[in-house]
N, C-alpha and C. Protein backbone atom coordinates (compact mmCIF):
# COMPACT_ATOMS: atom_id res chain seq x y z
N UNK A 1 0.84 -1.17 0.00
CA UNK A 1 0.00 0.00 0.00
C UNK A 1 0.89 1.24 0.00
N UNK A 2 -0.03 1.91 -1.04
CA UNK A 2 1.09 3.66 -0.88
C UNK A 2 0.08 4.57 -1.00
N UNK A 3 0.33 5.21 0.52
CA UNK A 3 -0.63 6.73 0.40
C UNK A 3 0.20 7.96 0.77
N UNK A 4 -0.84 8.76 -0.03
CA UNK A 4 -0.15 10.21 0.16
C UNK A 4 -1.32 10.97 0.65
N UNK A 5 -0.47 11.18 2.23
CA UNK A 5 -1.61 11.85 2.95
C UNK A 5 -0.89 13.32 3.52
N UNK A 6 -1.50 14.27 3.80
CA UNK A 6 -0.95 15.52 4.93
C UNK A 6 0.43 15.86 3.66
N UNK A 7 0.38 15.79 2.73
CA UNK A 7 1.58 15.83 2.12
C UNK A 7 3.07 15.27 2.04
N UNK A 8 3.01 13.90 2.79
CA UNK A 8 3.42 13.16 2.70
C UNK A 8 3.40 11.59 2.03
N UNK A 9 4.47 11.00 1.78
CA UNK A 9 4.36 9.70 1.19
C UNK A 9 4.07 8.57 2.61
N UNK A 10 3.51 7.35 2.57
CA UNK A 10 3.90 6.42 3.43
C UNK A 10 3.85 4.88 2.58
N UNK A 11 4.49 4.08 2.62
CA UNK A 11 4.50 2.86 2.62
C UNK A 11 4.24 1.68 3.30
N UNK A 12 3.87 1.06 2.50
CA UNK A 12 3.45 -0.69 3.97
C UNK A 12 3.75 -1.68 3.12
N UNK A 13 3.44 -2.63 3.69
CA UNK A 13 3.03 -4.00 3.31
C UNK A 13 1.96 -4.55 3.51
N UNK A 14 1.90 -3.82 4.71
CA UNK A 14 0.29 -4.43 5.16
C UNK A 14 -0.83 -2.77 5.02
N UNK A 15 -1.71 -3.29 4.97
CA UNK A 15 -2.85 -1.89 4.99
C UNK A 15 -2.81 -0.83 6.31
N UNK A 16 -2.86 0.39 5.91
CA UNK A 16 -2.36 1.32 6.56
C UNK A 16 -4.04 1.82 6.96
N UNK A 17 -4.54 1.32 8.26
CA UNK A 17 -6.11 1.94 8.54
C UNK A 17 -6.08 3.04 8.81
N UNK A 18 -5.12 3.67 9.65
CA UNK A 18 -5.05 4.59 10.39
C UNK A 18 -4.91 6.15 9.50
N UNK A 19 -4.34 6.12 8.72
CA UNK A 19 -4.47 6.82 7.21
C UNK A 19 -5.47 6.97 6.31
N UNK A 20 -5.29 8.63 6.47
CA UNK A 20 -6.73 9.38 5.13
C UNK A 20 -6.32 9.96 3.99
N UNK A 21 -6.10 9.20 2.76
CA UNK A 21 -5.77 10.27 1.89
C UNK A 21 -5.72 9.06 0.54
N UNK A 22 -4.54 9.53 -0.43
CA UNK A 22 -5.04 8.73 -1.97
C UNK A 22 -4.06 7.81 -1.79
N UNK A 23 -4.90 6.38 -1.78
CA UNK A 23 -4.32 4.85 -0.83
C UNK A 23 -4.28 4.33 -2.56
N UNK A 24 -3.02 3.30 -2.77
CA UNK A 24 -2.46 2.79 -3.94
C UNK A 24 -2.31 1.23 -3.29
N UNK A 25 -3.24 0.63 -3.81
CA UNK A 25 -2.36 -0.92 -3.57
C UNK A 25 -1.77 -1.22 -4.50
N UNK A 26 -0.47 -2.73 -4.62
CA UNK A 26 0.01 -2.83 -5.25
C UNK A 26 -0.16 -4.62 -4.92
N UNK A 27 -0.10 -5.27 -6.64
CA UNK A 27 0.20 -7.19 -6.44
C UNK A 27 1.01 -7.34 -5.36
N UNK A 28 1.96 -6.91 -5.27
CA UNK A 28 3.28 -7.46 -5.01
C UNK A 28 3.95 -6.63 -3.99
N UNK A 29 4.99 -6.54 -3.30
CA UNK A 29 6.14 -5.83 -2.47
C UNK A 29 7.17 -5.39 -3.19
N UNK A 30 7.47 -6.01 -4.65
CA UNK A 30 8.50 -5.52 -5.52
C UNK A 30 7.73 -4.00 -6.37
N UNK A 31 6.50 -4.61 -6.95
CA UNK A 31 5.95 -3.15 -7.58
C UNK A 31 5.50 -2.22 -6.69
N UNK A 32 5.74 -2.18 -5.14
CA UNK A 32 5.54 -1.41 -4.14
C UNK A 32 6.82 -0.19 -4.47
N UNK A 33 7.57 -1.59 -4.23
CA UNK A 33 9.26 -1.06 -3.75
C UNK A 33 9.87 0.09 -4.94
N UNK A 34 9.12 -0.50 -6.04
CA UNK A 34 9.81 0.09 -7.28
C UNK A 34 8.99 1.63 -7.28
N UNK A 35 7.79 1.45 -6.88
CA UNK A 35 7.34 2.79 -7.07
C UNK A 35 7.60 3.71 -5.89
N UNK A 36 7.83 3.56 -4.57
CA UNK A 36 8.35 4.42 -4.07
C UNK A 36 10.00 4.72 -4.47
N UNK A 37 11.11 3.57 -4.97
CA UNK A 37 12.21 4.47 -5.14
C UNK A 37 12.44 5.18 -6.44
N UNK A 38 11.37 5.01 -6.84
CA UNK A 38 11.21 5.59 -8.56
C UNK A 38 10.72 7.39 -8.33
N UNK A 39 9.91 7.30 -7.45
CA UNK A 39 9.74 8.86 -6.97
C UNK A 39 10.33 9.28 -6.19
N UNK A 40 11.13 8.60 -5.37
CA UNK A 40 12.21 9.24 -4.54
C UNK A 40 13.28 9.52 -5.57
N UNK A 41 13.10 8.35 -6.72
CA UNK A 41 14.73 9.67 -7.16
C UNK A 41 14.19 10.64 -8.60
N UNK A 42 13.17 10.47 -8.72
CA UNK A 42 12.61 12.09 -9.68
C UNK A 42 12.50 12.69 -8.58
N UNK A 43 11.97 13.15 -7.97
CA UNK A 43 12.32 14.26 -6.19
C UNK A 43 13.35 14.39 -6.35
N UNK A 44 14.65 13.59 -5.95
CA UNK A 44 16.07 13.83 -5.95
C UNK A 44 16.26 15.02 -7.20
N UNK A 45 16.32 14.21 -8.28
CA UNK A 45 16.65 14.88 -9.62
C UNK A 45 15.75 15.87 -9.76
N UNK A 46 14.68 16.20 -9.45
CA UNK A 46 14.13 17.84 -9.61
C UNK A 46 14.72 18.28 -8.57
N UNK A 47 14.98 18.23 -7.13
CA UNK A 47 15.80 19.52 -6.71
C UNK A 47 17.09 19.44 -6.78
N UNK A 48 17.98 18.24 -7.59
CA UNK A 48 19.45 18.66 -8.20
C UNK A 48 19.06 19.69 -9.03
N UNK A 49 17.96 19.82 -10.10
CA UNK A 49 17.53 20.26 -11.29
C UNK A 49 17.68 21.96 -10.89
N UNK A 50 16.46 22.01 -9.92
CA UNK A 50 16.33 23.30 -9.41
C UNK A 50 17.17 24.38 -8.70
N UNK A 51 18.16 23.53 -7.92
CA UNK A 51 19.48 23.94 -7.38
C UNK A 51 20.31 24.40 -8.55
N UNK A 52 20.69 23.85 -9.60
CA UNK A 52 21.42 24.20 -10.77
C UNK A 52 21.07 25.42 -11.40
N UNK A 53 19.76 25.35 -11.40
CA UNK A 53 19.56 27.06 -12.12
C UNK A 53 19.39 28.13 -10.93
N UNK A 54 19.31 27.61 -9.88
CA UNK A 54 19.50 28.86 -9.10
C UNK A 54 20.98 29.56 -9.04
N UNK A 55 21.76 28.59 -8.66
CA UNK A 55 23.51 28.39 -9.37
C UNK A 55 23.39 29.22 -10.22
């Protein structure tokens, strides 16, 4: 499970009850895994991105 709540990301494995916001299940723990480090590193690379032209 992947939600983005309060403007944050969270991840599980198991279902997150306690959480209000836009909930993503996934088959598997690998297509979990892949989609949170897949947006952790576009995040990364937009504020390398953004840092550079402030430079």
């Amino acid at each position: 499970m992947y939600v983005l709540a309060n403007h944050k990301t969270y991840f599980s494995p198991i279902e997150l009850t306690h959480l209000h916001g836009d909930m993503t299940t996934y088959p598997n723990v690998h297509e979990l895994l892949d989609r949170v480090f897949f947006a952790r590193a576009e995040r990364d690379r937009v504020k390398q991105q953004a840092g550079d032209l402030k430079r």
